[in-house]
N, C-alpha and C. Protein backbone atom coordinates (compact mmCIF):
# COMPACT_ATOMS: atom_id res chain seq x y z
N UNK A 1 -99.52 -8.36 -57.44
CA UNK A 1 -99.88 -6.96 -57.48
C UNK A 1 -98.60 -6.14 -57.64
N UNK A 2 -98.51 -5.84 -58.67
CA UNK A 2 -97.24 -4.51 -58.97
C UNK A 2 -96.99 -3.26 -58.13
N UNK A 3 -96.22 -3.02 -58.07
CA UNK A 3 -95.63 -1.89 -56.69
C UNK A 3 -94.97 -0.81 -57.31
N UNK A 4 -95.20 0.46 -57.31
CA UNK A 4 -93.68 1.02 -57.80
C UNK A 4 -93.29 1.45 -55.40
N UNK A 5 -92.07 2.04 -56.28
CA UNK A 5 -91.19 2.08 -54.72
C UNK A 5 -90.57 3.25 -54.80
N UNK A 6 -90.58 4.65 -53.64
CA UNK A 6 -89.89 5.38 -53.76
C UNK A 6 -89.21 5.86 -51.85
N UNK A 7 -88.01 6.27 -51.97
CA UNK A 7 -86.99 6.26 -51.17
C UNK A 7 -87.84 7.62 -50.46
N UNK A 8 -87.94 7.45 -48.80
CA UNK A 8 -88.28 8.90 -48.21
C UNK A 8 -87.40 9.07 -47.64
N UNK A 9 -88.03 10.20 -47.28
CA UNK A 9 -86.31 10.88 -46.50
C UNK A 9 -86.98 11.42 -44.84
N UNK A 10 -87.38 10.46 -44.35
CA UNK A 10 -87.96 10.76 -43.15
C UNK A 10 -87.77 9.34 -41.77
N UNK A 11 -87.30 9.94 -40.97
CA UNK A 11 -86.96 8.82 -39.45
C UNK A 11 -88.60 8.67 -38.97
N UNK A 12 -89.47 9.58 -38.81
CA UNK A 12 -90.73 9.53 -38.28
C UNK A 12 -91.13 8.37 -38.96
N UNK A 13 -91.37 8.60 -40.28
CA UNK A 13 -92.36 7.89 -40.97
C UNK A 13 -91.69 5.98 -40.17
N UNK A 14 -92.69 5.25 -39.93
CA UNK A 14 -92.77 3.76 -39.57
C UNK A 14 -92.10 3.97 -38.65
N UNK A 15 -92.35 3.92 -37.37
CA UNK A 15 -91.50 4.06 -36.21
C UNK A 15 -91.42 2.63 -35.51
N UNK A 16 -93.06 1.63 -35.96
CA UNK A 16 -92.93 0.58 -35.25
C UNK A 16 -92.87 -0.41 -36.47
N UNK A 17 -91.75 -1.25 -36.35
CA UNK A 17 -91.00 -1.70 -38.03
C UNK A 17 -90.86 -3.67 -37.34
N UNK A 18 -91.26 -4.30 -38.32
CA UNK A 18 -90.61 -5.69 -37.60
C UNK A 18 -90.24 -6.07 -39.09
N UNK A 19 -89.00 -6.93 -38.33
CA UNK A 19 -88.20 -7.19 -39.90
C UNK A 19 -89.44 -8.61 -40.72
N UNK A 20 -89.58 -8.82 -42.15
CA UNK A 20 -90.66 -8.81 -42.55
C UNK A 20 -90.56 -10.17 -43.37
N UNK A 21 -88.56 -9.43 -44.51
CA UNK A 21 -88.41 -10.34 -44.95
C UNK A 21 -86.69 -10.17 -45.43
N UNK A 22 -86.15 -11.35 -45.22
CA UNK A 22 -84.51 -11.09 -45.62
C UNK A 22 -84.50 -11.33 -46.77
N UNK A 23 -83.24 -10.33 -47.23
CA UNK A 23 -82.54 -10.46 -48.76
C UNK A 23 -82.26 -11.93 -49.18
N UNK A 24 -81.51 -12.11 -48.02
CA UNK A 24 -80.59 -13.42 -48.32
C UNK A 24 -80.69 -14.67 -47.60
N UNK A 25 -81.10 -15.59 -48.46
CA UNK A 25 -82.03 -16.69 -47.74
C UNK A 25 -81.11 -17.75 -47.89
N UNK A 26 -80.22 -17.72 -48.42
CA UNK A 26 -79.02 -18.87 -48.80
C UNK A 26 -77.91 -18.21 -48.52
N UNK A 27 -76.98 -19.15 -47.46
CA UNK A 27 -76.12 -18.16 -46.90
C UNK A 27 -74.87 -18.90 -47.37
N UNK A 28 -74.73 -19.88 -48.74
CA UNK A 28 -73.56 -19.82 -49.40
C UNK A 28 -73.40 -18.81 -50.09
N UNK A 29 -72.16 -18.20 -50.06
CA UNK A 29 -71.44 -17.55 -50.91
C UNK A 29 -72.19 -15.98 -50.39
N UNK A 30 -72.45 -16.35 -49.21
CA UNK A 30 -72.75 -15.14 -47.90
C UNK A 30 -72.32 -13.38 -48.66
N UNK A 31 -71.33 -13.71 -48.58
CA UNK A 31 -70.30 -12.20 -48.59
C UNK A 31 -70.38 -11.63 -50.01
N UNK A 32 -70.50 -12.17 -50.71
CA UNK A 32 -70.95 -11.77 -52.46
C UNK A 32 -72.40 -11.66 -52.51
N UNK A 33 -73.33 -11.98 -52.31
CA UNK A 33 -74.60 -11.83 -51.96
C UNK A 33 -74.88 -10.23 -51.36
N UNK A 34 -74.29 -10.54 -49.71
CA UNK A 34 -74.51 -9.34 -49.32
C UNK A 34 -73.96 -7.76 -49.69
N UNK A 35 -72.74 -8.20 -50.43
CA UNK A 35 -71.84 -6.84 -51.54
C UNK A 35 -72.96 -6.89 -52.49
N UNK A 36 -73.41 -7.91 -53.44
CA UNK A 36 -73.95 -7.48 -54.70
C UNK A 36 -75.39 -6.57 -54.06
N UNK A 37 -75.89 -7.16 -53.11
CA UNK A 37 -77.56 -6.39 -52.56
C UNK A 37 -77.59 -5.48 -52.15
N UNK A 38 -76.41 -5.04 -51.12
CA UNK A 38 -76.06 -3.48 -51.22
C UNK A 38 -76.01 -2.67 -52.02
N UNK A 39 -75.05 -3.12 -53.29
CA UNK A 39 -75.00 -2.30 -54.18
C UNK A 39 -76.13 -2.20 -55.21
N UNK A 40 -77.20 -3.43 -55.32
CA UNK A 40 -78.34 -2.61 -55.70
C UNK A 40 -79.60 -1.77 -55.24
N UNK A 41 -79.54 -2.01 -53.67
CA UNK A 41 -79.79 -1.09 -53.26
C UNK A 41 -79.01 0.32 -53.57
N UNK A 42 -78.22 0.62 -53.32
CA UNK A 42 -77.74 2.06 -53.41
C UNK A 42 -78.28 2.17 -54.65
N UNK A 43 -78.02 1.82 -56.09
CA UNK A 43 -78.49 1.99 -57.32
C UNK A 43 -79.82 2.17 -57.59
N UNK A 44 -80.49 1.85 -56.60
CA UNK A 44 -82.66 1.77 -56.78
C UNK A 44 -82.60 3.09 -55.45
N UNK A 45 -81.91 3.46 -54.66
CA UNK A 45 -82.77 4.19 -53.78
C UNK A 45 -81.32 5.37 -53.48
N UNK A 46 -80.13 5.16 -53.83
CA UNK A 46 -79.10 6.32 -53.52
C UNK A 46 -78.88 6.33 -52.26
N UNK A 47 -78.83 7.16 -51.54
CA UNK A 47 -78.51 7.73 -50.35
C UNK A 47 -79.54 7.27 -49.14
N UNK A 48 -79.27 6.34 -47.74
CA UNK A 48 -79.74 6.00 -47.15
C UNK A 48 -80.20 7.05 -46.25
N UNK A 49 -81.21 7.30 -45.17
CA UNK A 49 -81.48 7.83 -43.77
C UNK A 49 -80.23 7.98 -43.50
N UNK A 50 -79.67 7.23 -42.98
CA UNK A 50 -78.43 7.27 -42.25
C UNK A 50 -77.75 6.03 -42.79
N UNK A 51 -76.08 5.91 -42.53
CA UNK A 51 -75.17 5.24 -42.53
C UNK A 51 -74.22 5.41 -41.80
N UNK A 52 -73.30 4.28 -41.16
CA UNK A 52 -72.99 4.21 -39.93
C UNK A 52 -71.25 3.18 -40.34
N UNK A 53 -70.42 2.68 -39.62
CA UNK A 53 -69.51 1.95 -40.05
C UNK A 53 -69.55 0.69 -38.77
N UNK A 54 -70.99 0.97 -38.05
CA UNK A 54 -71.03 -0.35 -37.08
C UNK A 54 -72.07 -1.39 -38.81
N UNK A 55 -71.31 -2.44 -38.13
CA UNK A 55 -71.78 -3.53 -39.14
C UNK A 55 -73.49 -3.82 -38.91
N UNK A 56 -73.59 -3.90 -37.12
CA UNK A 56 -75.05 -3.92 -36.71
C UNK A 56 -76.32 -3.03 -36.78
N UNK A 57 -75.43 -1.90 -37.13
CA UNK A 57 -76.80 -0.98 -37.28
C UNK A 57 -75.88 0.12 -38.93
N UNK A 58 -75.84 -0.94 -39.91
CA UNK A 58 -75.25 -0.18 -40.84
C UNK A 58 -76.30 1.00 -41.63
N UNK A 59 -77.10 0.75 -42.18
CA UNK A 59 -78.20 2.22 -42.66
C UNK A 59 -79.31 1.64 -42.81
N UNK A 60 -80.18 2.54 -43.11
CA UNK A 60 -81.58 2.22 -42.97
C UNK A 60 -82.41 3.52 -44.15
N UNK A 61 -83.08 2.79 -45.00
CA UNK A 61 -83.49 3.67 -45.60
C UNK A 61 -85.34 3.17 -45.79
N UNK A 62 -85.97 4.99 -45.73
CA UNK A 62 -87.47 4.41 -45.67
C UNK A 62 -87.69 4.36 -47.14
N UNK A 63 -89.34 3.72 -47.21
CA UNK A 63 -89.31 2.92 -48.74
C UNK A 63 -90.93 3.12 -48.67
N UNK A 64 -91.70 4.05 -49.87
CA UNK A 64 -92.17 4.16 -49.61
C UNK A 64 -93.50 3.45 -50.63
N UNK A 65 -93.90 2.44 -50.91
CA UNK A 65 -94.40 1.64 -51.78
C UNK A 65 -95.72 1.81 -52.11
N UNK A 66 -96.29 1.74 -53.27
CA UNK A 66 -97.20 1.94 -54.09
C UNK A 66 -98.16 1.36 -54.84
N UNK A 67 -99.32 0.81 -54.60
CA UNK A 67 -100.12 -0.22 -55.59
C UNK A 67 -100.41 0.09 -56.38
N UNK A 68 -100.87 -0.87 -57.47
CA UNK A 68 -101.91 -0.24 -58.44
C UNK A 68 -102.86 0.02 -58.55
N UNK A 69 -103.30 -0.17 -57.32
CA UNK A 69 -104.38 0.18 -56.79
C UNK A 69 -104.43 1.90 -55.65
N UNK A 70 -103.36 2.32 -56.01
CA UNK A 70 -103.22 3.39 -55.27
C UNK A 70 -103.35 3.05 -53.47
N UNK A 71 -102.53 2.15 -53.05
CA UNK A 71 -102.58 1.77 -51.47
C UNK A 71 -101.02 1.71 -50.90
N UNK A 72 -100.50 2.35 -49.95
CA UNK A 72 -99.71 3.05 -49.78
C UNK A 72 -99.36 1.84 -48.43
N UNK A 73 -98.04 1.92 -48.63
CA UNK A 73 -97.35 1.27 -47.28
C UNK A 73 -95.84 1.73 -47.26
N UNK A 74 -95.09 1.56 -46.17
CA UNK A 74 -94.19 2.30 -45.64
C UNK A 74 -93.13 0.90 -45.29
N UNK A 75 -91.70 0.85 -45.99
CA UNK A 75 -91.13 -0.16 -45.83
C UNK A 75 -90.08 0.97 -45.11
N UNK A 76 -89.19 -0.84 -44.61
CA UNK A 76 -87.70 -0.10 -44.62
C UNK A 76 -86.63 -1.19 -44.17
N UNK A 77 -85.84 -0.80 -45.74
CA UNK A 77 -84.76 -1.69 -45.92
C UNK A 77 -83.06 -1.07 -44.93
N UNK A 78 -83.05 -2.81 -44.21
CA UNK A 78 -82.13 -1.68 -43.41
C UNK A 78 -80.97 -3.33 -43.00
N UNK A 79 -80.22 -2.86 -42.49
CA UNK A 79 -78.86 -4.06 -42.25
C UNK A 79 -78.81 -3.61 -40.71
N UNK A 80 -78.76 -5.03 -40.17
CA UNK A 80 -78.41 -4.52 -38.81
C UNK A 80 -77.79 -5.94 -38.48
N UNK A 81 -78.29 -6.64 -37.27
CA UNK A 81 -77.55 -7.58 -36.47
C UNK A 81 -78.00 -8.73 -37.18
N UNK A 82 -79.01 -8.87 -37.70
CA UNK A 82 -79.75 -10.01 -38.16
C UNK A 82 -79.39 -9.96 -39.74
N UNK A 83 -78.66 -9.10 -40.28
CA UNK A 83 -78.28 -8.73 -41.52
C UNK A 83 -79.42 -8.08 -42.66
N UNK A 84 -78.92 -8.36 -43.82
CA UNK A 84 -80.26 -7.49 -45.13
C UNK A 84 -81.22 -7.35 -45.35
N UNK A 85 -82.52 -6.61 -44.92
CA UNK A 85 -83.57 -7.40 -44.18
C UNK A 85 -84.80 -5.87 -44.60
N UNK A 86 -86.12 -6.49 -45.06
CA UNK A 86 -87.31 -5.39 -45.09
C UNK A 86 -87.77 -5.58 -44.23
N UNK A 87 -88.31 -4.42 -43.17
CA UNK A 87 -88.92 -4.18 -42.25
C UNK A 87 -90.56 -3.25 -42.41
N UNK A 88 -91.24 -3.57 -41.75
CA UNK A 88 -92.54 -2.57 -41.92
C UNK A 88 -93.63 -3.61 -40.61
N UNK A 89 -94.56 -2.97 -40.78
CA UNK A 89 -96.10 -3.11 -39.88
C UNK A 89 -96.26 -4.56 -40.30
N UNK A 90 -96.46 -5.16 -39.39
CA UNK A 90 -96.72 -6.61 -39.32
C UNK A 90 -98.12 -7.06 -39.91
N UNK A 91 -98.62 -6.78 -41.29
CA UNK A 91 -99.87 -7.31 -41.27
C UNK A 91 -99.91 -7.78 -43.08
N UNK A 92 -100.92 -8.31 -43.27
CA UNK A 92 -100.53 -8.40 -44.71
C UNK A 92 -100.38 -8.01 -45.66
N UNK A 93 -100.80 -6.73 -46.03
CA UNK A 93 -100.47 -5.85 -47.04
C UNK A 93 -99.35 -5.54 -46.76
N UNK A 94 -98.40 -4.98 -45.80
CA UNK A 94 -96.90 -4.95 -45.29
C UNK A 94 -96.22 -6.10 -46.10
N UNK A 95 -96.46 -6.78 -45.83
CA UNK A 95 -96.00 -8.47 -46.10
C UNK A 95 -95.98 -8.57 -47.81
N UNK A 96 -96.96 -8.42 -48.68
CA UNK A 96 -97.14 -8.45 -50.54
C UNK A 96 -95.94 -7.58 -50.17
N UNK A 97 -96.42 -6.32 -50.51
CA UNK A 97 -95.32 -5.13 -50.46
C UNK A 97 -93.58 -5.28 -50.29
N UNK A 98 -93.56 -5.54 -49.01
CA UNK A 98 -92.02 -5.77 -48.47
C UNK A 98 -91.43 -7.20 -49.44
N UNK A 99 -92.55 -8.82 -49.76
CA UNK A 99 -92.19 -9.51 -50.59
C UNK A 99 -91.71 -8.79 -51.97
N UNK A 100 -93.01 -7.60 -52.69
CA UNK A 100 -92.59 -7.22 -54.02
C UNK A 100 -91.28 -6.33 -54.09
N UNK A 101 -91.14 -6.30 -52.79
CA UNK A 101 -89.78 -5.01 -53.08
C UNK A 101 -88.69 -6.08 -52.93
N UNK A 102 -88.65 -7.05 -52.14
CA UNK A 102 -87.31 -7.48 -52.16
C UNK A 102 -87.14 -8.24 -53.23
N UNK A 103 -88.36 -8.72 -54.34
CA UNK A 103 -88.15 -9.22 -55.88
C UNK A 103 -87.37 -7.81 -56.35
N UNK A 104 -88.03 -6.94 -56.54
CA UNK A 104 -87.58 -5.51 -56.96
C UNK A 104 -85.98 -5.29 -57.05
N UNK A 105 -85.91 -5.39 -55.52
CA UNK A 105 -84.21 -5.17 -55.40
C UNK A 105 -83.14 -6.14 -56.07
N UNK A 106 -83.63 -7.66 -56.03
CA UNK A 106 -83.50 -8.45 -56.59
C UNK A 106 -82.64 -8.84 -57.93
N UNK A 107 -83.69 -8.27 -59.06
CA UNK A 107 -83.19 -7.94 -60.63
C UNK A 107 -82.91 -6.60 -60.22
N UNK A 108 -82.42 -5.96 -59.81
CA UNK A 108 -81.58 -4.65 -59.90
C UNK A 108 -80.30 -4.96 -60.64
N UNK A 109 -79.86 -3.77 -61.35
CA UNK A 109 -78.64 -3.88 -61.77
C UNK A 109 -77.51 -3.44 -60.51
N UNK A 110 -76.44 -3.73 -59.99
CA UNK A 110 -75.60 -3.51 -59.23
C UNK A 110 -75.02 -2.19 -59.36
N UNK A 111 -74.57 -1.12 -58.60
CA UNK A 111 -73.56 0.02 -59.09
C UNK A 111 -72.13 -0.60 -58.09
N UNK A 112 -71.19 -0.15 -58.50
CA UNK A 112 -69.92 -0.02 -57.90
C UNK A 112 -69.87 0.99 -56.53
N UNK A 113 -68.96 0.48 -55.34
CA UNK A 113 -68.74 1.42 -54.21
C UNK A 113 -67.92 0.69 -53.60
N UNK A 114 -67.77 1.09 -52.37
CA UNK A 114 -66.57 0.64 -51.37
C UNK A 114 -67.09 1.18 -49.89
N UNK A 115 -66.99 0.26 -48.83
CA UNK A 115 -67.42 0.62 -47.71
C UNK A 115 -66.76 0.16 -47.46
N UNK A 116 -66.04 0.56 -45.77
CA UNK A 116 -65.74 -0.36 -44.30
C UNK A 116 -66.67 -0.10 -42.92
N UNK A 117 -66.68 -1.40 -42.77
CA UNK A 117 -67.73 -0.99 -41.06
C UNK A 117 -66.91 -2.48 -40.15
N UNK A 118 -67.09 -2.40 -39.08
CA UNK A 118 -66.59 -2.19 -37.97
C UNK A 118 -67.60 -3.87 -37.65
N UNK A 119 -67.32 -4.79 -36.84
CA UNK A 119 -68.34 -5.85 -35.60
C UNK A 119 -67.43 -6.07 -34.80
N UNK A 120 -67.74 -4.89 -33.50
CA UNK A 120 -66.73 -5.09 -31.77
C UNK A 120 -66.74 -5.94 -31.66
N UNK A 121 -67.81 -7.06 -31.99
CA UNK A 121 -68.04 -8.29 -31.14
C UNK A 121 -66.53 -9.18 -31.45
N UNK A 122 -66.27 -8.48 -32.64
CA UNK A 122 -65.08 -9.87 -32.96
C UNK A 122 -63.59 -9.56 -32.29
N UNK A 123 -62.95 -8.13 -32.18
CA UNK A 123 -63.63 -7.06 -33.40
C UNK A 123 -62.95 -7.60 -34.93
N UNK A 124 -64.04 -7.43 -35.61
CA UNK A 124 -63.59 -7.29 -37.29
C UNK A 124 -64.00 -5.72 -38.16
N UNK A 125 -63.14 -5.68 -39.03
CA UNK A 125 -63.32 -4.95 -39.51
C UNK A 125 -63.82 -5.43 -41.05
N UNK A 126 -64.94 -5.11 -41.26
CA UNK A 126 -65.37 -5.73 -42.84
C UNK A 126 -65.34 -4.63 -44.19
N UNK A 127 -64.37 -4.80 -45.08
CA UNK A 127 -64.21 -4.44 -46.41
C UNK A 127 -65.44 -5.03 -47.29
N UNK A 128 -66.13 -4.28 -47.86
CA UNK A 128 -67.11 -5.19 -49.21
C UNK A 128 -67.61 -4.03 -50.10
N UNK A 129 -67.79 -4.29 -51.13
CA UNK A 129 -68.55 -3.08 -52.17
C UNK A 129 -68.31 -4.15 -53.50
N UNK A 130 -68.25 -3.32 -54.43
CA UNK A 130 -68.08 -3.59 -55.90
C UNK A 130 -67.33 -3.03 -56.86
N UNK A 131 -66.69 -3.64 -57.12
CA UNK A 131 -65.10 -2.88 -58.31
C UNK A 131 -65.52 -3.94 -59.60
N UNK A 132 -65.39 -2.53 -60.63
CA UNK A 132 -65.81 -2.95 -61.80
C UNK A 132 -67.02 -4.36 -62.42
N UNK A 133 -67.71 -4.29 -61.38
CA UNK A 133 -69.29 -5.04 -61.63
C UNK A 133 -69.17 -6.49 -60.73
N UNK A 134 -67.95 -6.39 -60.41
CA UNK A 134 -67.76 -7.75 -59.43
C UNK A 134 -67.56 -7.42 -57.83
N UNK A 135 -68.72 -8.07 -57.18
CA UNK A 135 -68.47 -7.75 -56.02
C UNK A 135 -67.39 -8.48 -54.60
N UNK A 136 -67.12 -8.10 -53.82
CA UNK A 136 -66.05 -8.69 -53.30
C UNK A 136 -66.26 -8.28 -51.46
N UNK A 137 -65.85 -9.03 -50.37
CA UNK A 137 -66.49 -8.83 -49.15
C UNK A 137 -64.92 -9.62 -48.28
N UNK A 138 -64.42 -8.87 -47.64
CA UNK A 138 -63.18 -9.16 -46.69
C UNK A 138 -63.65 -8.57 -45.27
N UNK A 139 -63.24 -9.45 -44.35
CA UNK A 139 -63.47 -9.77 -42.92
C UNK A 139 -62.11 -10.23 -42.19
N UNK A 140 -61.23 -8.91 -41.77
CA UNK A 140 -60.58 -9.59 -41.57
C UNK A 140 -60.27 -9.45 -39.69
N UNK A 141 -59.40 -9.76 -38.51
CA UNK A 141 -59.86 -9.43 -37.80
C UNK A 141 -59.13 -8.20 -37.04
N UNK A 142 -59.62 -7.81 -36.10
CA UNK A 142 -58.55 -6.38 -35.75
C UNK A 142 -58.21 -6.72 -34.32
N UNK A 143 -56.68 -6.33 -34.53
CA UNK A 143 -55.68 -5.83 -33.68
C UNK A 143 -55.41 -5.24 -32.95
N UNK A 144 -56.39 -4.78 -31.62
CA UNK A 144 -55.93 -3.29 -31.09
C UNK A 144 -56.02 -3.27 -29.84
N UNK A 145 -55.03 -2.33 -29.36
CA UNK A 145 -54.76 -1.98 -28.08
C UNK A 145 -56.00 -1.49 -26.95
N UNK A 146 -56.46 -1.65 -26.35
CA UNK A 146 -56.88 -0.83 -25.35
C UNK A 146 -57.69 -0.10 -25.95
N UNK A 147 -56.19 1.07 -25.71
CA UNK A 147 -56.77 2.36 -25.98
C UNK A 147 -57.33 2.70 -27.59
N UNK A 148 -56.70 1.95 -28.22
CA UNK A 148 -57.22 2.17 -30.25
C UNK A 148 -58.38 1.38 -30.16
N UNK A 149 -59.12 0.43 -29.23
CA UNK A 149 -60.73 -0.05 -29.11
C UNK A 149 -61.34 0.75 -28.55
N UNK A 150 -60.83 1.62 -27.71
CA UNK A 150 -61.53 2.38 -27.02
C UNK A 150 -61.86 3.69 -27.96
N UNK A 151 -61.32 4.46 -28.64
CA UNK A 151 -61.65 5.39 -29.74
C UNK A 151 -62.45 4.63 -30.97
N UNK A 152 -61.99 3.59 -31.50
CA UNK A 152 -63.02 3.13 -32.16
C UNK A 152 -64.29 3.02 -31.76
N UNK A 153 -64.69 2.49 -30.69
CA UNK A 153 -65.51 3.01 -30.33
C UNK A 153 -67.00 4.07 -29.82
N UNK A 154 -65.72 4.76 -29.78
CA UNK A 154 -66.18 6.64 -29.14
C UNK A 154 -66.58 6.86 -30.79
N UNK A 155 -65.77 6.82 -31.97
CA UNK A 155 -65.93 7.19 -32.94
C UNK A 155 -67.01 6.89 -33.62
N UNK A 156 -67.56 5.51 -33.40
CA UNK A 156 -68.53 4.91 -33.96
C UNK A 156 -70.01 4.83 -33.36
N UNK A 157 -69.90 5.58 -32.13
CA UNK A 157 -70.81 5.94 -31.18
C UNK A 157 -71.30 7.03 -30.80
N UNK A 158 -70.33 8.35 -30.42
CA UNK A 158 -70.04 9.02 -30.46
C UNK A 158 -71.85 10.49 -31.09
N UNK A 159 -72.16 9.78 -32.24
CA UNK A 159 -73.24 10.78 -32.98
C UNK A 159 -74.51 9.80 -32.78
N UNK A 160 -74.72 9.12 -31.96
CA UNK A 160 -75.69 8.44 -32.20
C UNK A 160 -76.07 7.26 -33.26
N UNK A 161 -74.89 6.38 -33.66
CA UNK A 161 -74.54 5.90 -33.78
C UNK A 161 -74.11 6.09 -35.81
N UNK A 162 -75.15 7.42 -36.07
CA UNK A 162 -75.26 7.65 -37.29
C UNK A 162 -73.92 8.80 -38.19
N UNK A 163 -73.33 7.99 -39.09
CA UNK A 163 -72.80 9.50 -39.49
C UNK A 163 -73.64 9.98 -41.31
């Protein structure tokens, strides 16, 4: 069943979300995977809900999907602890849907960008995006005092975890 898919711009919409289905099901070559799927996301939907520079709760954008049958469901593609991942209502129409979108995202063409975000746990700081159609993903680990974890921190927390 064919889907079209369009990006909302609303936190309300799907409040109760279980992740549904991951991007990335083969976790060779991990870090190029997860640069190239980002970047076709941004290219199919632009500008997320929010974006953040914690690695665990990096953005989340709602998705708002379409049958051809005119039947409406509410996704949402979002990166967090468990990594690249569609989320929505646990039932089966959720389920076609969130499957047809992550084909969708899939054959996307890639755009170019550059991010850094932050995992305390290590701490690392992770470099990844796409320069000139090739994507690329650095992890490297961080160095810091005390007090420079402690503002990282505050900084990355600080708004609710969103900037």
């Amino acid at each position: 069943m064919p889907y079209t898919f369009q990006s909302v711009k609303s936190m309300e919409i799907l409040t109760d979300s279980s992740k549904l289905y991951n991007f990335i099901e083969d976790f060779s070559d991990y870090g190029n995977q997860f640069s190239l799927i980002c970047g076709k996301i941004k290219a199919l939907f632009d500008q997320p809900i929010y974006e953040t520079k914690n690695l665990e709760n990096l953005f989340s954008y709602r998705i708002l999907a379409t049958s051809e049958e005119a039947e409406e469901v509410y996704l949402d593609i979002y990166c967090a602890g468990s990594g690249l991942a569609v989320g929505g209502i646990s039932d089966e129409k959720s389920r076609k849907a969130a499957k047809a979108l992550v084909d969708y995202v899939r054959q996307a063409k890639a755009i170019d960008y550059a991010y850094k975000a932050y995992n305390l746990d290590g701490p690392t700081a992770l470099e990844f995006g796409i320069k000139d159609g090739t994507p690329y993903y650095n992890e490297t680990e961080l160095s810091l005092s005390e007090k420079e974890f402690k503002e990282l921190f505050f900084n990355m927390y600080k708004n609710g975890d969103a900037k």
